[in-house]
N, C-alpha and C. Protein backbone atom coordinates (compact mmCIF):
# COMPACT_ATOMS: atom_id res chain seq x y z
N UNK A 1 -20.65 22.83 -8.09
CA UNK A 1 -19.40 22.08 -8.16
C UNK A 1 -19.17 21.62 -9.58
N UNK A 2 -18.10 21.53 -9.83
CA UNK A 2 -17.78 21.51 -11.59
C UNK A 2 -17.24 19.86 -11.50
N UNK A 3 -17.30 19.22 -12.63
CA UNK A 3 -17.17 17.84 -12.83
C UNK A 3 -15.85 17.77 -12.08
N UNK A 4 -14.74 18.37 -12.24
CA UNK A 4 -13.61 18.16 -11.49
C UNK A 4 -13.74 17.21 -9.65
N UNK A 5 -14.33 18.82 -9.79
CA UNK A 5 -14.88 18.42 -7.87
C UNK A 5 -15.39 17.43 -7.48
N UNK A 6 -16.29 16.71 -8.43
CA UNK A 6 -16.49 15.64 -8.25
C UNK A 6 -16.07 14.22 -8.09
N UNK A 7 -14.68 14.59 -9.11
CA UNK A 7 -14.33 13.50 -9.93
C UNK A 7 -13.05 13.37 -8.59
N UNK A 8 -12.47 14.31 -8.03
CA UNK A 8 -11.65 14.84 -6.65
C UNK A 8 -12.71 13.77 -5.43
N UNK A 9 -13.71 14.29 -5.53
CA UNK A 9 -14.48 13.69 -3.99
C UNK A 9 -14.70 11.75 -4.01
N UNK A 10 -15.04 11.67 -5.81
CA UNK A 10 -14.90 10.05 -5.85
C UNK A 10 -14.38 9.45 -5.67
N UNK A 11 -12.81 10.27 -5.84
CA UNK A 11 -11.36 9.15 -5.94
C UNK A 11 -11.02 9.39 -4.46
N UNK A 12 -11.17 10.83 -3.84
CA UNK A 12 -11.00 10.71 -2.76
C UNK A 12 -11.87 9.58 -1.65
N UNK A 13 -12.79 9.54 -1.85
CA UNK A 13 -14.08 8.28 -1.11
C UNK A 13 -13.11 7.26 -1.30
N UNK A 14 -13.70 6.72 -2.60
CA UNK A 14 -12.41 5.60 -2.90
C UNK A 14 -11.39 5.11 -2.56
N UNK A 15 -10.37 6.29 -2.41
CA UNK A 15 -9.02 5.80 -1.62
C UNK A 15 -9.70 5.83 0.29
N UNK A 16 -10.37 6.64 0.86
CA UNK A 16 -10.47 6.44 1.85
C UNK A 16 -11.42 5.02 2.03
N UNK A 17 -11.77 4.74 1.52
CA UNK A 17 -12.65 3.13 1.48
C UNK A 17 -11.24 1.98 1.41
N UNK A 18 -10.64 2.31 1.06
CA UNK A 18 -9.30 1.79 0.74
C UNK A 18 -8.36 1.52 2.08
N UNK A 19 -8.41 2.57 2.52
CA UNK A 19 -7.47 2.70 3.64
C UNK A 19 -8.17 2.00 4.89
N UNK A 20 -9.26 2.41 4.82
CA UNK A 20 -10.17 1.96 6.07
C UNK A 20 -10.03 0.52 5.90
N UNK A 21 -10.12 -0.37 4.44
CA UNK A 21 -10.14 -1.80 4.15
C UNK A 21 -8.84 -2.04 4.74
N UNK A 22 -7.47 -1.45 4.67
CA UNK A 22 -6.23 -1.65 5.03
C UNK A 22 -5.67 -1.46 6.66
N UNK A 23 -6.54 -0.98 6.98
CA UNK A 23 -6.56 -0.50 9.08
C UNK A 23 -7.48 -1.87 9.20
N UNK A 24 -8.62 -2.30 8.69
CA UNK A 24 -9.24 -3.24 9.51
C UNK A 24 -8.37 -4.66 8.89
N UNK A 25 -7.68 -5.06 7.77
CA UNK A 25 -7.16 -5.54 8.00
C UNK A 25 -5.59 -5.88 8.77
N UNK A 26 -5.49 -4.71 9.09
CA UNK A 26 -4.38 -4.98 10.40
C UNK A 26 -4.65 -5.33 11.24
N UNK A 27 -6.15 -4.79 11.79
CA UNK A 27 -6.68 -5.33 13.39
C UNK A 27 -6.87 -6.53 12.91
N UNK A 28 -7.61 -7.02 12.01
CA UNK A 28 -8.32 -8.52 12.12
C UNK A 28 -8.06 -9.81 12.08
N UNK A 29 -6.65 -9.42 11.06
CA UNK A 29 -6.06 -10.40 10.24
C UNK A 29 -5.10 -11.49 11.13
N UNK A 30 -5.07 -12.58 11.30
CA UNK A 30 -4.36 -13.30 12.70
C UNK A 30 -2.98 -13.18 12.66
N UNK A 31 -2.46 -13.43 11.59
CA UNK A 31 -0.74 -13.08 11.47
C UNK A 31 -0.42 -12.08 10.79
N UNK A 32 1.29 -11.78 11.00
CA UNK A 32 1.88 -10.93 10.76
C UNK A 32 1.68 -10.93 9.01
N UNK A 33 2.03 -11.98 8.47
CA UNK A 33 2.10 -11.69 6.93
C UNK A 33 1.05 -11.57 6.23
N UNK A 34 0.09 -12.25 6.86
CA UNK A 34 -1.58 -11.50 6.18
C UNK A 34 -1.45 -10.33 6.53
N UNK A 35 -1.21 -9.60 7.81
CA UNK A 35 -1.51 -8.11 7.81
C UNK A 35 -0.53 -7.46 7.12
N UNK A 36 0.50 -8.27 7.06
CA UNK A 36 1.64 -6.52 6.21
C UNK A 36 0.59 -6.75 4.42
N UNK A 37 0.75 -8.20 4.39
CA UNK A 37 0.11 -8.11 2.79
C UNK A 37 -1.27 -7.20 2.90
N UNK A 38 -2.23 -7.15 3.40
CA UNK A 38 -3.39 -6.38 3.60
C UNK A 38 -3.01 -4.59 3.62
N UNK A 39 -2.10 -4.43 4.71
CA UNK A 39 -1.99 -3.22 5.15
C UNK A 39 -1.20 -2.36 3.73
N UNK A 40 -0.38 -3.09 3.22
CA UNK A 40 0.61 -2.34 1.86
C UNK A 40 -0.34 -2.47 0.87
N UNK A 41 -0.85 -3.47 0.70
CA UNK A 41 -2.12 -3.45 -0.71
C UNK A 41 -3.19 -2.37 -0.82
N UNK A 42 -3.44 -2.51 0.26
CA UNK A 42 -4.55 -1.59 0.07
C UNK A 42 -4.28 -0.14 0.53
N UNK A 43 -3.36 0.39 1.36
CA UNK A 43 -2.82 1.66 1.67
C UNK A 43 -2.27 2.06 -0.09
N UNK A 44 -1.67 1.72 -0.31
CA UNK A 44 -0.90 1.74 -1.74
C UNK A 44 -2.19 2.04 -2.75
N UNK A 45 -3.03 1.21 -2.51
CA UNK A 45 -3.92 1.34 -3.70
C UNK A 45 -4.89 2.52 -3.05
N UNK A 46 -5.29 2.69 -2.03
CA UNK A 46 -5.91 4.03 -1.51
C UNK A 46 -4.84 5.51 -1.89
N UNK A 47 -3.88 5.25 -1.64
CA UNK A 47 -3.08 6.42 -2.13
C UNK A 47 -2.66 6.75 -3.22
N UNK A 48 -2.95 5.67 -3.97
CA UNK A 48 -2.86 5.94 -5.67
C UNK A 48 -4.48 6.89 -6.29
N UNK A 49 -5.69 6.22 -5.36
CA UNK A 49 -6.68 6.78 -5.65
C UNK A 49 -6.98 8.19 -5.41
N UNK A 50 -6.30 8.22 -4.46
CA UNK A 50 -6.33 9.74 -3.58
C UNK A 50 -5.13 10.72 -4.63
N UNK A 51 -4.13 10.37 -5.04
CA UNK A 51 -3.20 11.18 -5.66
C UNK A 51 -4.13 11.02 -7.10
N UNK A 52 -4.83 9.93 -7.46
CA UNK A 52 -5.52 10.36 -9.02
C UNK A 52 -6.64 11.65 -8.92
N UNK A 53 -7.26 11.61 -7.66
CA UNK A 53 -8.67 12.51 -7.13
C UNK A 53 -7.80 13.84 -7.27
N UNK A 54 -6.44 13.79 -6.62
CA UNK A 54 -5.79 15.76 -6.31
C UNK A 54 -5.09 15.72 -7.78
N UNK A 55 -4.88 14.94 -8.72
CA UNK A 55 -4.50 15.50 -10.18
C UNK A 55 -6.18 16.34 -10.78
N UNK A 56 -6.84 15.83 -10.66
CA UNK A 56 -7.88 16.67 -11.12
C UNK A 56 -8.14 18.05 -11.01
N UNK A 57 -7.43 18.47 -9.72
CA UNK A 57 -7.06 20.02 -8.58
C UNK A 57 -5.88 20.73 -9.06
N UNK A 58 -4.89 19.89 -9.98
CA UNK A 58 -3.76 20.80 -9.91
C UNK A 58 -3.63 21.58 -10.78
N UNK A 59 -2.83 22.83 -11.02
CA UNK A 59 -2.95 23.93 -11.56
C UNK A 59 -1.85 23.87 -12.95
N UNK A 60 -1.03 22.84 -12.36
CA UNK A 60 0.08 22.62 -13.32
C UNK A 60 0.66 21.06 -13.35
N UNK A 61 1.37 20.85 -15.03
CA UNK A 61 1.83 19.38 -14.88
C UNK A 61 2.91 19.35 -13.80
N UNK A 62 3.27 20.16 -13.56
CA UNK A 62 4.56 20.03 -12.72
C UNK A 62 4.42 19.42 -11.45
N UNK A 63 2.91 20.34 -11.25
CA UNK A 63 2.25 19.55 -9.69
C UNK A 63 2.11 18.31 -10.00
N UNK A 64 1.50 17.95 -11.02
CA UNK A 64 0.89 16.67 -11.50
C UNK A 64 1.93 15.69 -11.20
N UNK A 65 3.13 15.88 -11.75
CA UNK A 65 4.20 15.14 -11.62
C UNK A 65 4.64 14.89 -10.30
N UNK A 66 4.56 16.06 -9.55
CA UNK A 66 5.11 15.68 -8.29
C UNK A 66 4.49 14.49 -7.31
N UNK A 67 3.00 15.05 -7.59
CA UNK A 67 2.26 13.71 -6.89
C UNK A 67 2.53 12.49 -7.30
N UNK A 68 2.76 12.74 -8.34
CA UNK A 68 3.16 10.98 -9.09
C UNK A 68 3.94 10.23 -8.70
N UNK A 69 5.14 11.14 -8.34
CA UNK A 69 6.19 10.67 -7.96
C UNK A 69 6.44 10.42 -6.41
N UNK A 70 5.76 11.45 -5.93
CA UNK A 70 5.44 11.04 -4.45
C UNK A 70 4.79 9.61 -4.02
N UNK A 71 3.49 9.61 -5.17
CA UNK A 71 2.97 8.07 -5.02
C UNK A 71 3.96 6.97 -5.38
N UNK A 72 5.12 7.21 -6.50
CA UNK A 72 6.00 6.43 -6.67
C UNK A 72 6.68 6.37 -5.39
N UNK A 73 7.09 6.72 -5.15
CA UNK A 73 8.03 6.66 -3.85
C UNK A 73 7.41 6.03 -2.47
N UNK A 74 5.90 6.36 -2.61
CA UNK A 74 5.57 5.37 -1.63
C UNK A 74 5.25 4.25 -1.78
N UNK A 75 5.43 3.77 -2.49
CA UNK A 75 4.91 2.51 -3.42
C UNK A 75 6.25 1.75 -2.97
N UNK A 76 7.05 2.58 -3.01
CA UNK A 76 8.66 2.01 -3.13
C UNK A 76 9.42 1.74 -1.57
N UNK A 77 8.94 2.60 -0.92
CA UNK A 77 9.39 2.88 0.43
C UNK A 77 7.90 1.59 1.37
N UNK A 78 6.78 1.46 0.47
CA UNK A 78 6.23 0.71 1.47
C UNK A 78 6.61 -1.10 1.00
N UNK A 79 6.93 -1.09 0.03
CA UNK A 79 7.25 -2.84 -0.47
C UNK A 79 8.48 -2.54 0.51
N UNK A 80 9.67 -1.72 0.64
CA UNK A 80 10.79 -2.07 0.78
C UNK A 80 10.85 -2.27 2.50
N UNK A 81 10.01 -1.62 3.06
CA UNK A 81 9.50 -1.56 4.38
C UNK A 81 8.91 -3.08 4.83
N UNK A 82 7.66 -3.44 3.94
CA UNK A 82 7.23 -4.76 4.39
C UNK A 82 8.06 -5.48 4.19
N UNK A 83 9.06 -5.75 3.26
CA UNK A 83 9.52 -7.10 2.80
C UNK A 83 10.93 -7.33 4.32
N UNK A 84 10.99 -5.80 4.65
CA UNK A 84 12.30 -5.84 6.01
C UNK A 84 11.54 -6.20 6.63
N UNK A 85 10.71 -6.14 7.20
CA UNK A 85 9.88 -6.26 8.36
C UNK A 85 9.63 -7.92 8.78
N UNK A 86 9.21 -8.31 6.79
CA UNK A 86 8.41 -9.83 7.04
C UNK A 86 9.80 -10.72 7.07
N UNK A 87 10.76 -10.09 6.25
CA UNK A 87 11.80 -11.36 6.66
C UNK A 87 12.74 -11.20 7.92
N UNK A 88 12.59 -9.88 8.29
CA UNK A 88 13.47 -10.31 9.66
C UNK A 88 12.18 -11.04 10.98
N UNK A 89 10.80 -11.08 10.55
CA UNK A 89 10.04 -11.80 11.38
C UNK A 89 10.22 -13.13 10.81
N UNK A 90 10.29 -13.56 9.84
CA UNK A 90 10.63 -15.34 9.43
C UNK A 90 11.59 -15.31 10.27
N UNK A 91 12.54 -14.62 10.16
CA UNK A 91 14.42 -15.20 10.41
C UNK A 91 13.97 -15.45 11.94
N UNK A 92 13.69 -14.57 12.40
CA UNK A 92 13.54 -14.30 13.85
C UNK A 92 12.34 -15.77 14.84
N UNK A 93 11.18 -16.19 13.84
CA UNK A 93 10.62 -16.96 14.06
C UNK A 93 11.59 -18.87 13.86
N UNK A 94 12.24 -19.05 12.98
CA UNK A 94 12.97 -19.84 12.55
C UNK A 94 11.83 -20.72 12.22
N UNK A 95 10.76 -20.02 11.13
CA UNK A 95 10.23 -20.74 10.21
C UNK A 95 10.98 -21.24 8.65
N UNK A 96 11.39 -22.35 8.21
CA UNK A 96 11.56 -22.50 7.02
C UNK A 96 11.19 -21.95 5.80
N UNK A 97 12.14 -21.57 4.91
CA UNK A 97 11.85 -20.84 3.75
C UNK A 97 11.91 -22.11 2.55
N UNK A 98 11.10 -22.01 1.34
CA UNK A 98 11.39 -22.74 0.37
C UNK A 98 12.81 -24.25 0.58
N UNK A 99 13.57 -23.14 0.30
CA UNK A 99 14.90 -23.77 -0.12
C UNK A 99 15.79 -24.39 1.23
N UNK A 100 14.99 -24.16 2.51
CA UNK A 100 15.37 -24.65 3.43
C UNK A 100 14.59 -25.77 3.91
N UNK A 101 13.57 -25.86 3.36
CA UNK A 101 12.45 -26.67 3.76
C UNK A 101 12.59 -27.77 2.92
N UNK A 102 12.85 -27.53 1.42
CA UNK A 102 13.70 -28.96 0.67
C UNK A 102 14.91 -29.12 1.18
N UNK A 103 15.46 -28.72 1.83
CA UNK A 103 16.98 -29.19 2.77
C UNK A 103 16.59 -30.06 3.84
N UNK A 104 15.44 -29.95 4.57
CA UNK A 104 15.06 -30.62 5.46
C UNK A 104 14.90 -32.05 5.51
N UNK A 105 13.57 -32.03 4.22
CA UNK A 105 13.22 -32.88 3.47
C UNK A 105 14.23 -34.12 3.20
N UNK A 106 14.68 -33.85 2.40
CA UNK A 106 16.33 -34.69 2.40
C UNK A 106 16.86 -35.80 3.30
């Protein structure tokens, strides 16, 4: 196996150590906003590891780029995902936000 392959199987470990950290914190974690924060952090950062492990594999920058951008995009599609998720669960809970909570106050 040539240093590549290696350097492919580390990042790959890595991101899967990653992901596995990001599944058990979904099961474990007691609320919703610890788990989305757990589950996007560390999925995100496992899939950044995993797309650095398959640049080592690719044949061309072009590939190179594509993964990049794929990881961009999920990066983008998973913040924009949690942040719908966590505030229509506030709204829906009718927990106070900041600026409603100094309204209260008052």
């Amino acid at each position: 196996m040539s240093p590549a392959d290696w350097a492919t199987f580390a990042l790959g470990a890595i991101g899967a150590f990653f992901f596995l950290g990001g599944t058990l914190g979904l099961l474990r974690f007691p609320d919703l906003f610890s788990r989305l924060h757990a589950l996007t952090k560390a999925d995100n950062l496992g899939l950044g590891f995993i797309v650095a492990g398959l640049l080592f594999q690719t044949g061309s920058v072009a590939v190179g780029l594509k993964l990049i951008l794929i990881w961009g995009l999920a990066l983008f599609a998973s913040s924009t995902a949690c942040y719908a998720i966590g505030r229509h669960a506030l709204t829906r809970s009718g927990t106070a936000t900041g600026e409603e909570a100094e309204n209260e106050r008052s």
